[in-house]
Protein backbone atom coordinates (compact mmCIF):
# COMPACT_ATOMS: atom_id res chain seq x y z
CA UNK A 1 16.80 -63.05 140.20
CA UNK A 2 13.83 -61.67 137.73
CA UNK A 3 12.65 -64.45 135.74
CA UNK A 4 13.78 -67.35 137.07
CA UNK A 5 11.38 -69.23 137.59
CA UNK A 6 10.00 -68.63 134.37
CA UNK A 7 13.39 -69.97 132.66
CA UNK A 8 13.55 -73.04 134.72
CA UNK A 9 9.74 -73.68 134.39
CA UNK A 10 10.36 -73.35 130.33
CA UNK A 11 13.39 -76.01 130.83
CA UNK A 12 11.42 -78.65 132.37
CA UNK A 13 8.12 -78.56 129.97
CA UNK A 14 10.75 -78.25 127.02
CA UNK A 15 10.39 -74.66 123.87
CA UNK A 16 10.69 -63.88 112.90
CA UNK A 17 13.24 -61.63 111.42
CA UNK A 18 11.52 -61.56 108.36
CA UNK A 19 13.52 -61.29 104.89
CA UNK A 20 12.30 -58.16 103.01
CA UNK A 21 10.28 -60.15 100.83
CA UNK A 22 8.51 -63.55 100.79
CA UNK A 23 7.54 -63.50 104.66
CA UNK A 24 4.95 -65.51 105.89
CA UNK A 25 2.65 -65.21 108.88
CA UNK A 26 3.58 -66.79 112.07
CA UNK A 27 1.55 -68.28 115.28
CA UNK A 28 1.21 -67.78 118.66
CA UNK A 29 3.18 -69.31 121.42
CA UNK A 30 3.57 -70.22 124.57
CA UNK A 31 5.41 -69.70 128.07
CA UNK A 32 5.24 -73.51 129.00
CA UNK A 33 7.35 -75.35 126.09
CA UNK A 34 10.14 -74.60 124.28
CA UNK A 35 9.57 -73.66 120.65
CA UNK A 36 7.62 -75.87 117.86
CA UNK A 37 8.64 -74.94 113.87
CA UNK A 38 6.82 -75.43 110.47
CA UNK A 39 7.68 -73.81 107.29
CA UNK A 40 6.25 -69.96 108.12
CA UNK A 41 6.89 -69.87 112.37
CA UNK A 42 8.30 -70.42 115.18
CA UNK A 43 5.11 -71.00 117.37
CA UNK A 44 2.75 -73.02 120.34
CA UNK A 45 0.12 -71.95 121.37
CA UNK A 46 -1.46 -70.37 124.73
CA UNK A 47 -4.45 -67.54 125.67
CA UNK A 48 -2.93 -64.41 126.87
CA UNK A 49 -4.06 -62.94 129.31
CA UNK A 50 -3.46 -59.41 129.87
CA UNK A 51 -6.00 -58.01 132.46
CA UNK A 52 -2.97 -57.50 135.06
CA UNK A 53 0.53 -56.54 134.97
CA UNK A 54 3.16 -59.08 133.99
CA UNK A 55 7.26 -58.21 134.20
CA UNK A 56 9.17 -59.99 131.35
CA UNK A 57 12.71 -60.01 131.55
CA UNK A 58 15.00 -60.57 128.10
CA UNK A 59 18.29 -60.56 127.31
CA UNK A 60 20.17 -59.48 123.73
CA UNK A 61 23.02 -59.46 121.99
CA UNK A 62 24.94 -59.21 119.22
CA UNK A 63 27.09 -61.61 116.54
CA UNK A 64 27.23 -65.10 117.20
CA UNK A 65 29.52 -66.94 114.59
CA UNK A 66 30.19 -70.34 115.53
CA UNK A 67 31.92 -71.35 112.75
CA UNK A 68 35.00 -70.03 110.41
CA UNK A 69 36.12 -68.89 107.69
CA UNK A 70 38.38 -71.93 105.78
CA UNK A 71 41.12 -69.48 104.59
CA UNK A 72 41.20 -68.23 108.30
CA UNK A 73 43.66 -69.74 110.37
CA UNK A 74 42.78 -73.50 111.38
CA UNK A 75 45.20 -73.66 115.01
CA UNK A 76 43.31 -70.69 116.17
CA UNK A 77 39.92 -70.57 114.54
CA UNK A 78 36.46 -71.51 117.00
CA UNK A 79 36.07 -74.97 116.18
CA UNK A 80 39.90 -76.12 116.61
CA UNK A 81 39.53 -74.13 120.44
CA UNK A 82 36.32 -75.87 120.77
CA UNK A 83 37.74 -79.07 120.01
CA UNK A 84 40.53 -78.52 122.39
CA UNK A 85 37.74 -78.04 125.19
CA UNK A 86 36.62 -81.46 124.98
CA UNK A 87 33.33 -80.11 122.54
CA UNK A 88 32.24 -78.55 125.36
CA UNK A 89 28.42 -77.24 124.92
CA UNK A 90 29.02 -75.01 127.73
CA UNK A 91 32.61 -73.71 126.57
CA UNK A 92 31.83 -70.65 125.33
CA UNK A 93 28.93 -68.84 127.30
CA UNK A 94 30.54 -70.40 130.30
CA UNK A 95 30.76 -66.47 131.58
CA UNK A 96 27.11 -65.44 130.47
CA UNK A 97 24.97 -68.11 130.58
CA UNK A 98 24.12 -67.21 133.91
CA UNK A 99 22.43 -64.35 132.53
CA UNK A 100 20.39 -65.89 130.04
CA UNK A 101 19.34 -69.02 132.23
CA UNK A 102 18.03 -66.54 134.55
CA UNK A 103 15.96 -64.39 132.12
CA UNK A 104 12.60 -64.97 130.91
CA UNK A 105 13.72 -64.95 127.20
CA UNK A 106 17.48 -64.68 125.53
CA UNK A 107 17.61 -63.48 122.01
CA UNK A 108 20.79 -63.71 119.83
CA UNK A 109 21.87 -62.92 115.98
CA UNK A 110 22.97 -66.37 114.69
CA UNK A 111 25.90 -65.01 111.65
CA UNK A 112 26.91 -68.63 110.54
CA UNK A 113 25.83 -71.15 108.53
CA UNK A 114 25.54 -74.83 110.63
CA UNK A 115 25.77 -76.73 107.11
CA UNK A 116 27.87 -79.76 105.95
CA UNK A 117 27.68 -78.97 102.30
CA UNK A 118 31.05 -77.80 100.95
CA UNK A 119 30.10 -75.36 98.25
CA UNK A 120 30.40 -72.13 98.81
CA UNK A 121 28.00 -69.14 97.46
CA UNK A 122 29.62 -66.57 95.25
CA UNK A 123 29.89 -63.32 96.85
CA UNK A 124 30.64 -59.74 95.51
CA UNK A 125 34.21 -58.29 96.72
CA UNK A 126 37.35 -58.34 96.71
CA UNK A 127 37.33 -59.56 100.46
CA UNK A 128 34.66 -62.54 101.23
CA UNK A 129 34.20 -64.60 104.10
CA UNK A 130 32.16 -67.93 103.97
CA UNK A 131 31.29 -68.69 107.35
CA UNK A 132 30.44 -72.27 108.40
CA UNK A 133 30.24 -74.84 111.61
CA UNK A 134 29.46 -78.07 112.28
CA UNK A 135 25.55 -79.10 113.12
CA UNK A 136 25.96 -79.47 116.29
CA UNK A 137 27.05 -76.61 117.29
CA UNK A 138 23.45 -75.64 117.44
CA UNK A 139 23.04 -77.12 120.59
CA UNK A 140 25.24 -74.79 122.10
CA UNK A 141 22.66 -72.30 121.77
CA UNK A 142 20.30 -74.49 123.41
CA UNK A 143 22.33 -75.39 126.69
CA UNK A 144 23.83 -72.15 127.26
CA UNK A 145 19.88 -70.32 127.71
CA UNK A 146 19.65 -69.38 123.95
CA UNK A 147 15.61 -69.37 123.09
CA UNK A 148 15.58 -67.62 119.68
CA UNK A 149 18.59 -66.35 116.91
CA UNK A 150 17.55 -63.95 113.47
CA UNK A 151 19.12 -65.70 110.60
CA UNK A 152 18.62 -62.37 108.42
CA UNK A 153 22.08 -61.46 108.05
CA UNK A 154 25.07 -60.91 105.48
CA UNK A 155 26.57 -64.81 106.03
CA UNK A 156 23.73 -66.77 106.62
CA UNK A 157 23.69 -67.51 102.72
CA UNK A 158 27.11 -67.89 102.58
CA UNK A 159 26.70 -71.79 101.70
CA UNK A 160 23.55 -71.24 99.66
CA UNK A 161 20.19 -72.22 99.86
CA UNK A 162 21.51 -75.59 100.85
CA UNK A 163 23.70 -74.10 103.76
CA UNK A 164 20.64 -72.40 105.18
CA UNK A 165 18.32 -75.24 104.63
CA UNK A 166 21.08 -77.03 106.68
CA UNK A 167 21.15 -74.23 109.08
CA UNK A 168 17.53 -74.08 109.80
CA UNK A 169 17.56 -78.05 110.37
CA UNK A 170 20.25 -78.05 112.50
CA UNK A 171 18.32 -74.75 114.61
CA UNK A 172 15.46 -76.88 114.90
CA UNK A 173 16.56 -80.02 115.61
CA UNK A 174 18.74 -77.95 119.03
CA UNK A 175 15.10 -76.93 119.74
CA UNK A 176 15.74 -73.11 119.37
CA UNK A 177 13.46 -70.54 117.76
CA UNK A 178 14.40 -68.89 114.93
CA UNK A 179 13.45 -65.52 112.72
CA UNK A 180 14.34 -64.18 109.32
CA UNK A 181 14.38 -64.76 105.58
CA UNK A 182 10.78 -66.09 105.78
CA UNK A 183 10.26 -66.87 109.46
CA UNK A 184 8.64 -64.65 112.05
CA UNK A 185 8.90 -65.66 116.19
CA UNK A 186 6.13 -65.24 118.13
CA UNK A 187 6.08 -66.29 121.49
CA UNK A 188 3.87 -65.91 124.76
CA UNK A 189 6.33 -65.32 128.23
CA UNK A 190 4.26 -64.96 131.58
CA UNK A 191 0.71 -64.61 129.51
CA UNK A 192 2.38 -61.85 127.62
CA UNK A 193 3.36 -62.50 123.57
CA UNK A 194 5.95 -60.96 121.49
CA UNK A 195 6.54 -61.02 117.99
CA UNK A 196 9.85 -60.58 116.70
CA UNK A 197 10.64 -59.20 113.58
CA UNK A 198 14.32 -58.96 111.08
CA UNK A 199 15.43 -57.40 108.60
CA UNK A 200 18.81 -57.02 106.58
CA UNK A 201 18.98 -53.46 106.46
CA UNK A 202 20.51 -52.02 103.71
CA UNK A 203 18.38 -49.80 102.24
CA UNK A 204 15.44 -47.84 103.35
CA UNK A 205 13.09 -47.48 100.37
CA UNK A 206 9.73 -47.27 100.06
CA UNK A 207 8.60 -50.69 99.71
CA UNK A 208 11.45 -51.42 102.91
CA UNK A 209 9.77 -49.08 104.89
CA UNK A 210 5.85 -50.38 103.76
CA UNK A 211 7.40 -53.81 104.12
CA UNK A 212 8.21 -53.42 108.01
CA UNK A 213 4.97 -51.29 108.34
CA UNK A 214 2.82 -54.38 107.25
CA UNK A 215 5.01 -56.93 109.63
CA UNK A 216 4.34 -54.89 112.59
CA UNK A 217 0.60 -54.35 111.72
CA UNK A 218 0.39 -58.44 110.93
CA UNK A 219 1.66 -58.93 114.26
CA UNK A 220 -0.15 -56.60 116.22
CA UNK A 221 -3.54 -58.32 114.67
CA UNK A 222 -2.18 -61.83 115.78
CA UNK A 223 -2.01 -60.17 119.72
CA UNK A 224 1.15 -59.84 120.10
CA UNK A 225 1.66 -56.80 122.69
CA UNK A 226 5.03 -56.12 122.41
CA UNK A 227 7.25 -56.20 118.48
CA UNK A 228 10.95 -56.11 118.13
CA UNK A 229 12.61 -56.04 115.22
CA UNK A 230 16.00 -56.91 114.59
CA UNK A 231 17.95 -55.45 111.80
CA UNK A 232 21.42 -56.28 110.08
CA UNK A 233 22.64 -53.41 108.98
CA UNK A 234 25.35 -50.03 109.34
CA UNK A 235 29.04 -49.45 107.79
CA UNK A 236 31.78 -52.23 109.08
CA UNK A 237 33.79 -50.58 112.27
CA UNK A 238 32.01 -47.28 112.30
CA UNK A 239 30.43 -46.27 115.93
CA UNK A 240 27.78 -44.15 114.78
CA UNK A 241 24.99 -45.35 112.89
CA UNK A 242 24.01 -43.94 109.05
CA UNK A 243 20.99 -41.94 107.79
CA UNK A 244 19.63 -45.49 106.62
CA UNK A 245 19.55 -47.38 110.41
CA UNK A 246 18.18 -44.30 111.83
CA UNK A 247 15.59 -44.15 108.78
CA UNK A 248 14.73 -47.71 109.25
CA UNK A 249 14.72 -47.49 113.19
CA UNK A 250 12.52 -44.37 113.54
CA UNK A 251 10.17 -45.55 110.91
CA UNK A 252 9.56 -49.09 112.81
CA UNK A 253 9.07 -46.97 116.06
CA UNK A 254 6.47 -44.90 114.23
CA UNK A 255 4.61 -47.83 113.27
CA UNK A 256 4.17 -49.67 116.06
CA UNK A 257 7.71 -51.63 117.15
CA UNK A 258 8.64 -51.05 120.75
CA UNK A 259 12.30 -51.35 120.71
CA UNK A 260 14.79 -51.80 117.87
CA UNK A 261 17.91 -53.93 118.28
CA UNK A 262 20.54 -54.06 115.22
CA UNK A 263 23.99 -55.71 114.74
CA UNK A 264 26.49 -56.01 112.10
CA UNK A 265 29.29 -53.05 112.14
CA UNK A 266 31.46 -55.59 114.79
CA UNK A 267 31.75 -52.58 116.75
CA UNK A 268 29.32 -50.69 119.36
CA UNK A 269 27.28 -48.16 118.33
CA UNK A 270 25.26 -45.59 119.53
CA UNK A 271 22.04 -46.51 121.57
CA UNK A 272 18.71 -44.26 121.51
CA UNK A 273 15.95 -43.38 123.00
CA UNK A 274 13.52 -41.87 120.58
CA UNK A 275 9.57 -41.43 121.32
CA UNK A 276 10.62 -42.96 125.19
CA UNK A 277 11.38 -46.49 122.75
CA UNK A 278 15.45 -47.89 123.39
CA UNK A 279 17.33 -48.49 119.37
CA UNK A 280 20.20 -50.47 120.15
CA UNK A 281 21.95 -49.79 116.61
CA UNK A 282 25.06 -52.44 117.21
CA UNK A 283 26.11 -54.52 119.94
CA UNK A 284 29.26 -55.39 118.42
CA UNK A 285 30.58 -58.93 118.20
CA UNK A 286 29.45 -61.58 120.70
CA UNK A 287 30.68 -65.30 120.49
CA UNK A 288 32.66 -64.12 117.28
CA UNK A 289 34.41 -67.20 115.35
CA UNK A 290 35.03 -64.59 112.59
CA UNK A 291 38.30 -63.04 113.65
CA UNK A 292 40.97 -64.88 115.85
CA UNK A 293 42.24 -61.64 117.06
CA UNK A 294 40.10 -58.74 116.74
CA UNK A 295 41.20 -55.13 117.47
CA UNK A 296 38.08 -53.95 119.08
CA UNK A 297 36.95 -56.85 121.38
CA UNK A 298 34.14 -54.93 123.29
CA UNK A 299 30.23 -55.74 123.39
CA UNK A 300 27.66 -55.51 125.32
CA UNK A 301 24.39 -57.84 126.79
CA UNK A 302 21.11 -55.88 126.90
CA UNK A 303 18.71 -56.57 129.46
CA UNK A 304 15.25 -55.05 129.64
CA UNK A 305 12.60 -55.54 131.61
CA UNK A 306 8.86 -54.85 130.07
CA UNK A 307 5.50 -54.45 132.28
CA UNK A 308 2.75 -55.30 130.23
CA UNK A 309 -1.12 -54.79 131.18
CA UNK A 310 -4.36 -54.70 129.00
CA UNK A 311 -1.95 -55.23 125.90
CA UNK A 312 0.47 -52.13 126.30
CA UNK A 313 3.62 -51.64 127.87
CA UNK A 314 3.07 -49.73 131.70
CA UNK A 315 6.48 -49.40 132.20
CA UNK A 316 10.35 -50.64 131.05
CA UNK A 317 13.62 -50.71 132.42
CA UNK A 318 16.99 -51.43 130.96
CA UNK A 319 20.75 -52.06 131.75
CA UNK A 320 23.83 -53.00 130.09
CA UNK A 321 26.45 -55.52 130.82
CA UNK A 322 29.80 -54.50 128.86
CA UNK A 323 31.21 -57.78 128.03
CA UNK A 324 34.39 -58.63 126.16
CA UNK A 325 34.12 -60.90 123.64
CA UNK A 326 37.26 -62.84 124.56
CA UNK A 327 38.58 -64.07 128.83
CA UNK A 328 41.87 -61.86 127.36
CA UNK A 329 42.81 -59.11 125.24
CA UNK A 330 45.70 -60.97 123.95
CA UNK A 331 43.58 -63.16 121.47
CA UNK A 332 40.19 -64.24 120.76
CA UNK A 333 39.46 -67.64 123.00
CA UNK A 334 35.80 -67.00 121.80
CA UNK A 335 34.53 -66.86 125.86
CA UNK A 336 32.80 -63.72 125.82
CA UNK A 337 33.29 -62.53 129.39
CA UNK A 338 32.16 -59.25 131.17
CA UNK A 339 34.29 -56.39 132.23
CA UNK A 340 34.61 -55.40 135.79
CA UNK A 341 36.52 -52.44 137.85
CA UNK A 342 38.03 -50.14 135.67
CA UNK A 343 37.53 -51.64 132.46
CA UNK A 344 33.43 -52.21 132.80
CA UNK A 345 33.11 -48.45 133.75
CA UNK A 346 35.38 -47.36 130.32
CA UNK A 347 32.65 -49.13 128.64
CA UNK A 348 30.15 -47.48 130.21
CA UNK A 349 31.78 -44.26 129.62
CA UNK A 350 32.30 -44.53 126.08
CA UNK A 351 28.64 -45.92 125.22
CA UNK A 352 27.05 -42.40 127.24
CA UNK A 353 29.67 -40.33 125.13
CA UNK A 354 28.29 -42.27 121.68
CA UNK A 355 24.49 -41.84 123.20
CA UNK A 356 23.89 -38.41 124.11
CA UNK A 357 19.82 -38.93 124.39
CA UNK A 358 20.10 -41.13 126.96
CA UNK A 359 21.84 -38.56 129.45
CA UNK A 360 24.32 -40.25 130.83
CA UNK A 361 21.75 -42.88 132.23
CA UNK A 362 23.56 -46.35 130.25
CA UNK A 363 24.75 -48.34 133.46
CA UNK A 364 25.12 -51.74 134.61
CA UNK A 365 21.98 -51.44 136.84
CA UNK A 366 18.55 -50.71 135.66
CA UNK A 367 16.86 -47.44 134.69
CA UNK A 368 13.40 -46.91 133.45
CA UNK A 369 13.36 -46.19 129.70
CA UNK A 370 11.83 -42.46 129.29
């Protein structure tokens, strides 16, 4: 299995969204140790080399909430289900982690706050949700294959400055990476680094787009051969994405990113290929503590694999694993799981319909990106 190795090599040694504004410069880092933080980065520190071709396998996906809501119901929410498991570390990527123990690096969206303060930002609406979960539910993250989560998203305030403060502690302390509202990731895998960028994106303006354009170029002059960014962003339950994703996705590709992954809508959206780079506008849900019984309960792991020589890409490939957020359709146990038979190939189906540039070519096995 690609990337093996790598994963189990990174295991035994031990381990940046970036908020529109305030962001500072991150590090490099290494594919020997698992992740060291400070105020500005995610980073350790290794020579890249880059005068032959390396493979690097990685894994994405969508929402992670491990927490809840306190209005939502208690018998059903994530940590009463969790508790019934025994607090389980493995519980809920018991049907994935296979996936991201085998890749070379596993990047999630983290859409909870891990605080133990009790009050509660205000937020505008007439429908709010204040999502929060106990510390140590970080370390799920860490023993399910988890390397790195963006914390630029719509909840990860939801406690305050506090509740992040908490949040990032708590990240830390499991020994995962982390991007977002100040933070940048960048990490060497195999001799090759990658900087990863997010972004809550709501608008595209001028000084969004310049913003992005200067995070890419920062990262770029710190080595790093391959930028992602990672944005929060789209309309709640819609399956295409607006004029501002593709805005904010084209323009990233046109200044440098390599791929684009997004979240947020709780629903798949369209994927892209634009200039021969993937956009991944919305993986839907993931490990969702947020709803005990969505409607829509399907998602989706992205793998891709990335050659890298002399400090470009040589050549990528790509697959998709449609995955169900929940063992059942009857309720939300919070196991995502993946589809197989009939129900994997519906998936499949109905992503190609959504993603007309990619030709019919979305599948559970790997094609080159072109």
């Amino acid at each position: 299995m690609i990337g093996l190795r790598s994963k189990r090599f990174k295991a035994l040694l031990g381990v940046t969204a970036v908020a529109l504004i305030g962001v500072t410069l991150a590090g490099c880092s290494s594919s020997g140790s698992k992740k060291s933080t400070d105020k500005s980065s995610n980073t350790t520190s290794s020579k890249t080399t880059s005068s032959r071709a390396r493979t690097v396998h990685l894994t994405f996906m969508g929402d992670d909430t491990l927490g809840t809501d306190p209005n939502l119901n208690s018998a059903t929410s994530l940590p009463t289900v969790w508790a019934q498991h025994g607090d389980n570390p493995h519980y809920f990527f018991q049907n994935v982690q296979k996936y991201f123990k085998s890749d070379d690096l596993t990047i999630a969206n983290l859409e909870t706050t891990f605080a133990t303060t009790a009050q509660m930002a205000p937020k505008a609406g007439n429908v709010v949700f204040h999502f929060k979960g106990n510390p140590k539910l970080a370390n799920v993250l860490k023993v399910s294959g988890i390397d790195a989560v963006t914390v630029s998203n719509n909840h990860i305030y939801d406690y305050g400055k506090q509740g992040f403060k908490q949040t990032i502690k708590a990240v830390e302390a499991a020994g995962v990476g982390y991007f977002g509202e100040g933070y940048k990731y960048v990490k060497t895998v195999k001799g090759v680094k990658f900087g990863f960028l997010g972004y809550t994106g709501w608008t595209a303006t001028a000084s969004d787009k310049a913003k992005i354009a200067r995070d890419i170029k920062s990262l770029r002059k710190q080595g790093c051969q391959v930028v992602i960014p990672y944005f929060h962003w789209g309309i709640e339950r819609q399956a295409k994405p607006n004029a501002t994703q593709v805005t904010l996705a084209h323009y990233a590709i046109n200044h440098g990113a390599d791929m684009v992954i997004g979240s947020h809508p709780h629903v798949i959206e369209t994927m892209e290929l634009y200039k021969g780079k993937l956009i991944a506008y919305s993986m839907g849900n993931f490990c969702f503590g947020g709803n005990p019984n969505p409607v829509d309960k399907r998602s989706f792991l992205l793998q891709t694999n990335l050659t890298v020589k002399n400090k470009k890409i040589t050549n990528s490939t790509f697959r998709v694993i449609p995955t169900r957020i929940s063992t059942t359709d009857a309720q939300n146990d919070y196991v995502p799981t993946p589809y197989t038979g009939s129900e994997k190939q519906a998936v499949l189906k109905y992503m190609n319909q959504l993603s007309p540039t990619f030709k019919g070519r979305i599948a559970d096995r790997f094609n080159k990106i072109e």
